[in-house]
N, C-alpha and C. Protein backbone atom coordinates (compact mmCIF):
# COMPACT_ATOMS: atom_id res chain seq x y z
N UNK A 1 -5.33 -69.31 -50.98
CA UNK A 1 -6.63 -69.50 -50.40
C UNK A 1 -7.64 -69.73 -51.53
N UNK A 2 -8.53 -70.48 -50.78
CA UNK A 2 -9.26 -71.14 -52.50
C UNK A 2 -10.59 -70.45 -51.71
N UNK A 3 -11.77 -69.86 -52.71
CA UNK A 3 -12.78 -69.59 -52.27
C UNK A 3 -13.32 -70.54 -52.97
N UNK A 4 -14.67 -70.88 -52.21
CA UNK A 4 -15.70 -71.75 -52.09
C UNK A 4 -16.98 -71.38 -53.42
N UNK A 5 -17.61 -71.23 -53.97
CA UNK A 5 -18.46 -70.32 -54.60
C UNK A 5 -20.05 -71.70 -54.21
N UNK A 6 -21.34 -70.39 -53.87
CA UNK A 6 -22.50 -71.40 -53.84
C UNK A 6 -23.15 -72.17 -54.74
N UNK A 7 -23.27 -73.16 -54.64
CA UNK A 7 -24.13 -73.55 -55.49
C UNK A 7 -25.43 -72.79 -55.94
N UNK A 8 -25.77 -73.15 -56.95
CA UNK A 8 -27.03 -72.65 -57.96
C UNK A 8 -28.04 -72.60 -56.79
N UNK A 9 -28.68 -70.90 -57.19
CA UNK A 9 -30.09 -71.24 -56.08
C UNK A 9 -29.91 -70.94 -55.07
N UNK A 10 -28.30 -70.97 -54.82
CA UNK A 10 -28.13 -70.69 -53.23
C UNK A 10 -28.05 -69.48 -52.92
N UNK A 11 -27.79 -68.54 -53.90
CA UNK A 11 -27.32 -67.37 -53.83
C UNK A 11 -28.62 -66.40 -53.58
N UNK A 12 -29.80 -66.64 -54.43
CA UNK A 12 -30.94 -66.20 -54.30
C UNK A 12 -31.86 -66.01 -52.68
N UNK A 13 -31.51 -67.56 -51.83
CA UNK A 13 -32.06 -68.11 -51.04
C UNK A 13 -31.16 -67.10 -49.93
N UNK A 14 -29.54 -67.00 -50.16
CA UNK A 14 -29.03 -66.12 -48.82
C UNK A 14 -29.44 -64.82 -48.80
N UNK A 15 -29.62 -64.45 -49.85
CA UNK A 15 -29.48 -62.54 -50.12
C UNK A 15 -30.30 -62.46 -49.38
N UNK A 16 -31.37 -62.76 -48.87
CA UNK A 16 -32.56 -61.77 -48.40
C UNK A 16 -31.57 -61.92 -46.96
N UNK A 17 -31.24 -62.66 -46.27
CA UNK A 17 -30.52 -63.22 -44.90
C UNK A 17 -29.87 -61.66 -44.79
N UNK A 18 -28.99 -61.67 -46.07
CA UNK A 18 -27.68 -60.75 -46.21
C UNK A 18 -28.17 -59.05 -45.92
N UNK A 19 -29.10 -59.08 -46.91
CA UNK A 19 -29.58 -57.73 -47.00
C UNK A 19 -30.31 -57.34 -45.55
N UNK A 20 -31.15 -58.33 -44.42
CA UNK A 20 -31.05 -58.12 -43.09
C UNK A 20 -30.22 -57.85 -42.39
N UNK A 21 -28.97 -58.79 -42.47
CA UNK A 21 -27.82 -58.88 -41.76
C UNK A 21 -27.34 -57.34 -41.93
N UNK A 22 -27.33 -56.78 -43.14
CA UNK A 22 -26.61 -55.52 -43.82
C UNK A 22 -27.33 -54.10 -43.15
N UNK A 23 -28.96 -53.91 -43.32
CA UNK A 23 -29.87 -53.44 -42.69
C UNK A 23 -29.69 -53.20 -41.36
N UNK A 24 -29.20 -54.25 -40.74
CA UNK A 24 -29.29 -54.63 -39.03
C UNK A 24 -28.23 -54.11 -38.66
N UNK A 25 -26.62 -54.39 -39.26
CA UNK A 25 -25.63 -53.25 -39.20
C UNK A 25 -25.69 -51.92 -39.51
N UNK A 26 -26.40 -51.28 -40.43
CA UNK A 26 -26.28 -50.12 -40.66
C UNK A 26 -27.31 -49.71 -39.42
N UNK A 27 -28.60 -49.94 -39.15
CA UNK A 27 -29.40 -49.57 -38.19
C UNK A 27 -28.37 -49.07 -36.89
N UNK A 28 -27.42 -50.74 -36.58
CA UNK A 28 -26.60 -50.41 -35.59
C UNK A 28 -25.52 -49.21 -35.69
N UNK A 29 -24.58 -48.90 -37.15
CA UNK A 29 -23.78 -48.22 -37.13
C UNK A 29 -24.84 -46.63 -36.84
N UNK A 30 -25.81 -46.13 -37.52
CA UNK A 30 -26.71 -45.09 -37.06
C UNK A 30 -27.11 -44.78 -35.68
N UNK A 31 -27.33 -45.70 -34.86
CA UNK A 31 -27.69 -45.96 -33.13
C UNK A 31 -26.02 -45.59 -32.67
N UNK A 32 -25.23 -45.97 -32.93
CA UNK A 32 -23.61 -45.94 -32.30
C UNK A 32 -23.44 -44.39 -33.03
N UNK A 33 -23.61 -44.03 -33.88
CA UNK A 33 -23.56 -42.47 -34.52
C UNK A 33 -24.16 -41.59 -34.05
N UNK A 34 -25.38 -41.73 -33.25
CA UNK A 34 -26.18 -40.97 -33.40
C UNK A 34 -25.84 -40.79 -31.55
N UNK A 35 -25.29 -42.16 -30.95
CA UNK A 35 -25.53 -41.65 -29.73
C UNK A 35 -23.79 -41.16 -29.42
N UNK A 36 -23.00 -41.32 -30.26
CA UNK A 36 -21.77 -40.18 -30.22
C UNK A 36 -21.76 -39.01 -30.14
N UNK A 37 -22.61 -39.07 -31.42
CA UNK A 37 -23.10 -37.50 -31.75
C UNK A 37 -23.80 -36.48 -30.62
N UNK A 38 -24.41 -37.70 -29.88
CA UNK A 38 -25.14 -36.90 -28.30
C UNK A 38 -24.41 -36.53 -27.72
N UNK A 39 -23.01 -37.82 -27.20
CA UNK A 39 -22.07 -37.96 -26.32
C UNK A 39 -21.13 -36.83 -26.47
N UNK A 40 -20.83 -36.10 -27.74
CA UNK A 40 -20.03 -34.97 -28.05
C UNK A 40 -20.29 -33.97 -27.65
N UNK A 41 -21.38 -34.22 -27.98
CA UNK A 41 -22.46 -32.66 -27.82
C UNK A 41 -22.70 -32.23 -26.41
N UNK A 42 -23.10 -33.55 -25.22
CA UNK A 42 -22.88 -33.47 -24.20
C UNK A 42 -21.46 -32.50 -23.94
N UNK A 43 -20.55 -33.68 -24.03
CA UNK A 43 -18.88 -32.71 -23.62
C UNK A 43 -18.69 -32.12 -24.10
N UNK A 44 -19.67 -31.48 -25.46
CA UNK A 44 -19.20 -30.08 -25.81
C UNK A 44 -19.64 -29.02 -25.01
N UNK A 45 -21.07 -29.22 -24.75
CA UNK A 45 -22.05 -28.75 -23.70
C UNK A 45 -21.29 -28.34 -22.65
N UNK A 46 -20.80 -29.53 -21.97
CA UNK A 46 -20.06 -29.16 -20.46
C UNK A 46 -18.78 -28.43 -20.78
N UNK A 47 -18.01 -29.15 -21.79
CA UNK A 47 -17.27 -27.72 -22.06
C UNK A 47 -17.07 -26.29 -22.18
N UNK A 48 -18.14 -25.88 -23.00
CA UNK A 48 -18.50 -24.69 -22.73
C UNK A 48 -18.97 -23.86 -21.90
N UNK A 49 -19.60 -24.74 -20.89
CA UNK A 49 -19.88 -24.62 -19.24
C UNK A 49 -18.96 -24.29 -18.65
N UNK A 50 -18.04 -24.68 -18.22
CA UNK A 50 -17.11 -25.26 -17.38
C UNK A 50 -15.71 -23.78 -18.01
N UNK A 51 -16.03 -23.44 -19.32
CA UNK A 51 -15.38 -22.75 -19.94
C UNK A 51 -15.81 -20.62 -19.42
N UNK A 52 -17.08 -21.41 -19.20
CA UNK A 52 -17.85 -20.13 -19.07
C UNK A 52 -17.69 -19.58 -17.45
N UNK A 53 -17.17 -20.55 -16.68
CA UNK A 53 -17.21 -20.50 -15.23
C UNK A 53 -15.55 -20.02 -15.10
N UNK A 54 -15.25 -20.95 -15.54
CA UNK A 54 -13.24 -20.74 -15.70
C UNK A 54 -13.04 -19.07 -16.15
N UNK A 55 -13.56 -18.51 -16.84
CA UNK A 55 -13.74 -17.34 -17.59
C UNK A 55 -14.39 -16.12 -16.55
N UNK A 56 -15.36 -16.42 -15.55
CA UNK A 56 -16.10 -15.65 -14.73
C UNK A 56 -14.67 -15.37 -13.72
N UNK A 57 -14.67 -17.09 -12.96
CA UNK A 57 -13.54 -16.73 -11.65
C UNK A 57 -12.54 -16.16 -12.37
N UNK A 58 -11.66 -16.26 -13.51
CA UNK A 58 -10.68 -15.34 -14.27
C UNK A 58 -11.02 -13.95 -13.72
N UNK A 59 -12.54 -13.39 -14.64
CA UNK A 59 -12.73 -11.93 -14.55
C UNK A 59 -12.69 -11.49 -13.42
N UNK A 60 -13.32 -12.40 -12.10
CA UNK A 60 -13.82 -11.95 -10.84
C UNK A 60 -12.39 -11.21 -9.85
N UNK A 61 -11.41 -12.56 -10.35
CA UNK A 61 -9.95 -12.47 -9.78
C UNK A 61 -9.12 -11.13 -10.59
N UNK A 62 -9.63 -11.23 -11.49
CA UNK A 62 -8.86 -10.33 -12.19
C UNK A 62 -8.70 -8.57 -11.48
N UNK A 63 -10.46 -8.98 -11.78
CA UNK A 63 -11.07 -7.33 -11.08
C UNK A 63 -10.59 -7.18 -9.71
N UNK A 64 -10.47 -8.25 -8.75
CA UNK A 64 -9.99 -8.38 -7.48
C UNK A 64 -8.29 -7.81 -7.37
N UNK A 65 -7.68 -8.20 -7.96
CA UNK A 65 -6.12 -8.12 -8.18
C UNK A 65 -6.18 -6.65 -8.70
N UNK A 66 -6.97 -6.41 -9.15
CA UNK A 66 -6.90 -4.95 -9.93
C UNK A 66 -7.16 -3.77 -8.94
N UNK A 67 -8.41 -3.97 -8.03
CA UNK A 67 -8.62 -3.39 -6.86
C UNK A 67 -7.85 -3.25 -5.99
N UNK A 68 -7.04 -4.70 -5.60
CA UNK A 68 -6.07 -4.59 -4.53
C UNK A 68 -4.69 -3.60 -4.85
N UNK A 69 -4.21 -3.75 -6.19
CA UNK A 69 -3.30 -3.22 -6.69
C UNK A 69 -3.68 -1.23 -6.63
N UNK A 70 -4.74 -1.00 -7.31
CA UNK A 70 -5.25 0.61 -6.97
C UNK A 70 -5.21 0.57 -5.51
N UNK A 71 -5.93 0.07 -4.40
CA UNK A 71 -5.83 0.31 -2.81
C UNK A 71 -4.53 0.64 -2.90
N UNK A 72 -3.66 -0.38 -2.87
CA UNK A 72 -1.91 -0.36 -2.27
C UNK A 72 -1.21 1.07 -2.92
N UNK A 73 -1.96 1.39 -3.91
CA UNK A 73 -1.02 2.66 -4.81
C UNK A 73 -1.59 3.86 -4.41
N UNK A 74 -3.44 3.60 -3.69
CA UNK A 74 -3.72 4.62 -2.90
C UNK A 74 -3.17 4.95 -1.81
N UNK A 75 -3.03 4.04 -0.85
CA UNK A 75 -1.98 3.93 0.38
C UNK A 75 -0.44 4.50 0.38
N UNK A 76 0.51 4.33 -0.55
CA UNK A 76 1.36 4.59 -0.90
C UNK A 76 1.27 6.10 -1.46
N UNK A 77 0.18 6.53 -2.19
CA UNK A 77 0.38 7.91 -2.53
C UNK A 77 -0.40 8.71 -1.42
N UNK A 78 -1.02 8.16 -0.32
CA UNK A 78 -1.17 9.12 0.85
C UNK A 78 0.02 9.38 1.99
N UNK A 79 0.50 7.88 1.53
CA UNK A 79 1.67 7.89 3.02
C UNK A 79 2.51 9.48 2.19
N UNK A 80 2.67 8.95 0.91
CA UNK A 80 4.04 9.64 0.28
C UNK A 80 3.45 11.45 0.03
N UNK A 81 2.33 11.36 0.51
CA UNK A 81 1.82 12.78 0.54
C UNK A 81 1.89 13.62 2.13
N UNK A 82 1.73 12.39 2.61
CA UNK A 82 1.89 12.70 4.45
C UNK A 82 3.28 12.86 4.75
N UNK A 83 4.09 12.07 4.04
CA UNK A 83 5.58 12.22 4.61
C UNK A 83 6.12 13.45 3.64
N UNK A 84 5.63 13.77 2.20
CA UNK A 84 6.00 15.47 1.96
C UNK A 84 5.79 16.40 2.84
N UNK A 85 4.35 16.38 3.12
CA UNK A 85 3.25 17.43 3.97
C UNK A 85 4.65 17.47 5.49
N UNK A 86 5.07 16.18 6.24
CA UNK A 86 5.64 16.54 7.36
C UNK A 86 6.79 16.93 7.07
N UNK A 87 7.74 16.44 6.38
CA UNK A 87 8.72 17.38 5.55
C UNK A 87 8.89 18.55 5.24
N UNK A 88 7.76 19.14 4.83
CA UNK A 88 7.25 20.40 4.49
C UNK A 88 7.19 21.00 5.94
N UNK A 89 6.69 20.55 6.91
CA UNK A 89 6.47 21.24 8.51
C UNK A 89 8.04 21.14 9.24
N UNK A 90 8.19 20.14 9.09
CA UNK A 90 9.76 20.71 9.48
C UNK A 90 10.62 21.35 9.25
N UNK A 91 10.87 21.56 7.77
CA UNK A 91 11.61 22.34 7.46
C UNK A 91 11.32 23.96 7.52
N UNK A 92 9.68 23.95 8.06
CA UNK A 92 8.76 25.18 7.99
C UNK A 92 9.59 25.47 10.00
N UNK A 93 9.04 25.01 10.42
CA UNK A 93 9.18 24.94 11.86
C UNK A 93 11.18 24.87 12.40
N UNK A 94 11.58 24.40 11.16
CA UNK A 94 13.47 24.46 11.43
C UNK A 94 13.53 26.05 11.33
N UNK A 95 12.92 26.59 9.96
CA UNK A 95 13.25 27.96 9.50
C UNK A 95 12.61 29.27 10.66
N UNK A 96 11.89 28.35 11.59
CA UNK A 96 10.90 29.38 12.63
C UNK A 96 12.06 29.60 13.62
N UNK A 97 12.52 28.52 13.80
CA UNK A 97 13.14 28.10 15.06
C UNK A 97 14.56 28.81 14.88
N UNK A 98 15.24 29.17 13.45
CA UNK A 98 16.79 29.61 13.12
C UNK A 98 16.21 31.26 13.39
N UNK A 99 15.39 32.07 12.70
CA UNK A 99 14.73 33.04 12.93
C UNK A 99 14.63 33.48 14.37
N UNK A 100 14.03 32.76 15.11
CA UNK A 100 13.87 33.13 16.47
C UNK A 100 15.42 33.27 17.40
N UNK A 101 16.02 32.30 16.87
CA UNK A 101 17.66 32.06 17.33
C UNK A 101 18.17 33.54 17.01
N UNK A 102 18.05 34.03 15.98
CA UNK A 102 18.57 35.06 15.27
C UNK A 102 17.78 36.72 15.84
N UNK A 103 16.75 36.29 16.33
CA UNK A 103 15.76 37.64 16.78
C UNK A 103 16.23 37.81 17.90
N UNK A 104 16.56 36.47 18.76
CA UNK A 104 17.62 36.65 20.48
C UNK A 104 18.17 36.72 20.51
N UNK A 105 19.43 36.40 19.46
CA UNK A 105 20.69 36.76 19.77
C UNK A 105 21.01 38.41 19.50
N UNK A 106 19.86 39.46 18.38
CA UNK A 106 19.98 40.46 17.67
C UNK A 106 19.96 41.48 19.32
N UNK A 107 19.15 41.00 20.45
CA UNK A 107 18.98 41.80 21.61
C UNK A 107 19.71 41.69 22.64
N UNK A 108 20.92 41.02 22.39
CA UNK A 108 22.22 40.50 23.45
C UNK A 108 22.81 41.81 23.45
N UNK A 109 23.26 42.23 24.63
CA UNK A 109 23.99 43.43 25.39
C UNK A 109 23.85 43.45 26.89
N UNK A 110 24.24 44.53 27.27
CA UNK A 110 25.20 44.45 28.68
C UNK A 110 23.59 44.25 29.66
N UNK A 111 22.64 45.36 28.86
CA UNK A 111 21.21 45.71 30.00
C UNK A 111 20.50 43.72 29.76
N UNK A 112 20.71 43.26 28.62
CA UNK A 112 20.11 41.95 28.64
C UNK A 112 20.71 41.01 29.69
N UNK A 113 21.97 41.01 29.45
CA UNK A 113 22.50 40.11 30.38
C UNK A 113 22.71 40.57 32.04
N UNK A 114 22.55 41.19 32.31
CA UNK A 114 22.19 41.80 33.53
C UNK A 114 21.20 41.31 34.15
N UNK A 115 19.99 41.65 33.03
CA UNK A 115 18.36 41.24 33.36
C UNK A 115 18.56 39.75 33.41
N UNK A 116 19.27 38.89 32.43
CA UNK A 116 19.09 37.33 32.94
C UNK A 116 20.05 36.88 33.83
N UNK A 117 21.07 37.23 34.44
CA UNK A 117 21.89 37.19 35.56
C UNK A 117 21.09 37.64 37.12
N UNK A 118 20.29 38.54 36.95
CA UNK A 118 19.08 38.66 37.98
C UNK A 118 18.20 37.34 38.16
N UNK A 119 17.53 37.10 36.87
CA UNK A 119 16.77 35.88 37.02
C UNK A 119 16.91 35.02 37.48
N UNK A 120 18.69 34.83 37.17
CA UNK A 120 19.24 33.68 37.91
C UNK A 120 19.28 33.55 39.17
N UNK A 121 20.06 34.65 39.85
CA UNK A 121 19.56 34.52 41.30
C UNK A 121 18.55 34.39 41.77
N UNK A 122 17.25 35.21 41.54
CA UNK A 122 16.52 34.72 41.88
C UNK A 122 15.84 32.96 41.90
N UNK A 123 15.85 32.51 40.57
CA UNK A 123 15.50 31.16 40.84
C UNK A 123 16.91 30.13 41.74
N UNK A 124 18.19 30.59 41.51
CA UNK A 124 19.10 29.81 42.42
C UNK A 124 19.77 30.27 43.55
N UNK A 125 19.43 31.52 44.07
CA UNK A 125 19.59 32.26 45.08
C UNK A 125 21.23 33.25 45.05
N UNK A 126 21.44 33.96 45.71
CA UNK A 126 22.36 35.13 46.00
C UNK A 126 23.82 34.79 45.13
N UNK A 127 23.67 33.13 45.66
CA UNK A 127 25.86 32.70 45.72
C UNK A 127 25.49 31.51 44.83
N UNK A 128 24.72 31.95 43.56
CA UNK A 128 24.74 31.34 42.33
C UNK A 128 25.75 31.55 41.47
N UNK A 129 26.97 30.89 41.40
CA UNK A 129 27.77 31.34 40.14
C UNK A 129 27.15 31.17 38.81
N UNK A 130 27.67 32.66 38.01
CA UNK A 130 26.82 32.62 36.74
C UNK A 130 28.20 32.92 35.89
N UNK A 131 27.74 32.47 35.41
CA UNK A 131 29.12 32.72 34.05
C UNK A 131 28.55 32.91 32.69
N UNK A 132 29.20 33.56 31.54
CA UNK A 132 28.57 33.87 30.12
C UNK A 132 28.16 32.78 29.73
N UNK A 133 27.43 32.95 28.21
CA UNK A 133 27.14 31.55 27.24
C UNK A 133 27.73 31.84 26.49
N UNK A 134 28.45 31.15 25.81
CA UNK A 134 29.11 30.92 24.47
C UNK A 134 28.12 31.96 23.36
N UNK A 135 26.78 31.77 23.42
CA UNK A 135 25.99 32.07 22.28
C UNK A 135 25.54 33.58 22.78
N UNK A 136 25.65 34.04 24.05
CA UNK A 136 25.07 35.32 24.49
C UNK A 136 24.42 34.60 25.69
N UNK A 137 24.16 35.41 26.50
CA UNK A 137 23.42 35.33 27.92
C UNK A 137 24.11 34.91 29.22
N UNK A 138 23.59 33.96 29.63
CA UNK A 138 24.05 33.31 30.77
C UNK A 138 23.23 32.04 31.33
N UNK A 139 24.40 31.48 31.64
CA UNK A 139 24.42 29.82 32.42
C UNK A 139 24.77 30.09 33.96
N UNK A 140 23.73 29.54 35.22
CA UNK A 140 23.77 29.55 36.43
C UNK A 140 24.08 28.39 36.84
N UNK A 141 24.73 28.23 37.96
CA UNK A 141 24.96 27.00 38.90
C UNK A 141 24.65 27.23 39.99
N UNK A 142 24.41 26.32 40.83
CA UNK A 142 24.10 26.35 42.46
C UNK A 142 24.54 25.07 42.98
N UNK A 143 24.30 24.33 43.63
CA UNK A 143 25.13 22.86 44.28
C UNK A 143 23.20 22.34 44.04
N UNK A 144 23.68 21.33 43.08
CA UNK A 144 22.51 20.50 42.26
C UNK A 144 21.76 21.10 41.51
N UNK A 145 21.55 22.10 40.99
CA UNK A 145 20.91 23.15 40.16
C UNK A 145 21.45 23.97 39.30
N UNK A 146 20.71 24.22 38.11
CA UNK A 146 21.20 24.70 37.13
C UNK A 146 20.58 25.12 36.37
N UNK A 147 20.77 26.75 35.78
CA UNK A 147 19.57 27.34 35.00
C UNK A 147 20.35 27.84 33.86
N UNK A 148 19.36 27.38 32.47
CA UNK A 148 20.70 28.00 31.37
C UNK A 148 19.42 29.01 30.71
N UNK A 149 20.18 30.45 30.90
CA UNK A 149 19.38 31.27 30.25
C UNK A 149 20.25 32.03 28.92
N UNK A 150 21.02 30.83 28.00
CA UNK A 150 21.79 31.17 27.19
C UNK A 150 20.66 31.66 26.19
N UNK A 151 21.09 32.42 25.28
CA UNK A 151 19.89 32.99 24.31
C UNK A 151 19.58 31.78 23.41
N UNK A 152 20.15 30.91 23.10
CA UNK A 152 19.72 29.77 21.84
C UNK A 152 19.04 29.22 22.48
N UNK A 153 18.96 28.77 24.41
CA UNK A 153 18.74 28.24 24.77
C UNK A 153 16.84 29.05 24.93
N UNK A 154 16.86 30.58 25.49
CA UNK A 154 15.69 31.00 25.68
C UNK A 154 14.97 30.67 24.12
N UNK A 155 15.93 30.94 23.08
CA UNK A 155 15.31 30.87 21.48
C UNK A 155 14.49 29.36 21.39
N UNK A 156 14.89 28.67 22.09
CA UNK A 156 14.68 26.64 21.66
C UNK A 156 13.28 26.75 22.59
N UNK A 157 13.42 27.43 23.37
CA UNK A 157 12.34 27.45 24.17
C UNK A 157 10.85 28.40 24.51
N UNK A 158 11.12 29.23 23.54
CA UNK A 158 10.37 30.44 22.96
C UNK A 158 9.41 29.40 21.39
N UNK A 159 10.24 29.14 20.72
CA UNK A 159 9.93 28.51 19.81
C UNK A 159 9.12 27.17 20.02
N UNK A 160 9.09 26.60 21.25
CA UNK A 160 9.27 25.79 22.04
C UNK A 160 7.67 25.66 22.52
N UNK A 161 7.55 26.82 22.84
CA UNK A 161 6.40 27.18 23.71
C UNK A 161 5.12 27.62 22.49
N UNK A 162 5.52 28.11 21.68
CA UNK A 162 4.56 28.56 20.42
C UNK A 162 4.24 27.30 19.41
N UNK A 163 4.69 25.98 20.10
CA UNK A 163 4.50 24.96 19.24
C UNK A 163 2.94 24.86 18.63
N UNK A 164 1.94 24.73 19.86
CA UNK A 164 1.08 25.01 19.46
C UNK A 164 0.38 26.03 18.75
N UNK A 165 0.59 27.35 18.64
CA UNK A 165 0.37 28.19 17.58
C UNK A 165 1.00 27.93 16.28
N UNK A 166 2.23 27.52 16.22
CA UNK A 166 2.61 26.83 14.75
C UNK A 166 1.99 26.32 13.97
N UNK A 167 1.83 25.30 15.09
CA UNK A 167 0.68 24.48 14.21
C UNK A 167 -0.10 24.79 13.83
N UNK A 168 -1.06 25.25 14.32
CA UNK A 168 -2.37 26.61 13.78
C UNK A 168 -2.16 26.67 12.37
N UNK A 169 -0.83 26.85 12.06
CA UNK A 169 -0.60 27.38 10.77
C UNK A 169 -0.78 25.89 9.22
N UNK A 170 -1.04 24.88 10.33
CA UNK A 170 -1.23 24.24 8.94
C UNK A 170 -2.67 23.50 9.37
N UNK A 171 -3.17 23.68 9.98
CA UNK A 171 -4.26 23.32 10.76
C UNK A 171 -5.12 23.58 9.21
N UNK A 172 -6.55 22.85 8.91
CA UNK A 172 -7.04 23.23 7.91
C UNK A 172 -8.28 24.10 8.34
């Protein structure tokens, strides 16, 4: 490639052209710089916005998930306090109920069973067959009727009947 070179004189006559031309670019490269420099700053701007919001719903959710999680562990440690507490009553109310079994059977003899062999007739009349209980007392029959005044049986039903005073006992 061959360069050209100006003639004499000519060189003097372009420069001022050049040094506009040169001026007029840099003006432009400063205007294109300067409005980058905005344009950044902008999306840095909204960035940090947008960063600051992303960051809130984070905390908001966070705290939310955190709440829900304590509720559910509150729930769970009342159920699991309610199902000791009834645990605790049953096995309170089993031990009432073996006791009482044990206090009726301690008064089984000839004058007891006598006295509930009376009863019987009376509630099933004269030609009630009565026969022993396995556990102490006596079991009645009549034609469709039937009275069991076996002692576990008066015990289930003694115990039975004091339900409501039991309870009393855990009543606050």
């Amino acid at each position: 490639m061959t360069r050209t070179t100006l003639p004499e004189g000519a060189a003097a006559t372009v420069e001022p052209v050049r040094e506009r031309l040169l001026a007029a670019a840099r003006a432009r490269a400063r205007t294109s710089l300067a409005e980058a420099d905005e344009e950044a700053a902008a999306v840095l701007r909204d960035a940090e916005a947008r960063a600051g919001e992303i960051l809130a719903e984070a905390r908001a959710q966070g705290e939310a998930d955190a709440a829900a999680v304590l509720a559910a562990g509150r729930v769970r440690g009342r159920r699991a306090a309610r199902a000791r507490e009834l645990l605790a009553r049953r096995e309170c109310w089993e031990e009432l109920r073996r006791q009482v079994v044990r206090g009726v059977g301690q008064l089984a003899g000839p004058e007891l069973r006598e006295r509930l062999a009376e009863q019987v007739r009376r509630v099933l009349g004269p030609d009630a067959r009565i026969v022993e209980a396995a556990d102490g007392g006596v079991v009645g029959e009549a034609p469709g009727r039937r009275v069991d005044l076996s002692l576990t049986s008066i015990a289930h039903r003694t115990a039975g009947l004091t339900g409501e005073e039991v309870e009393e006992l855990w009543a606050p």
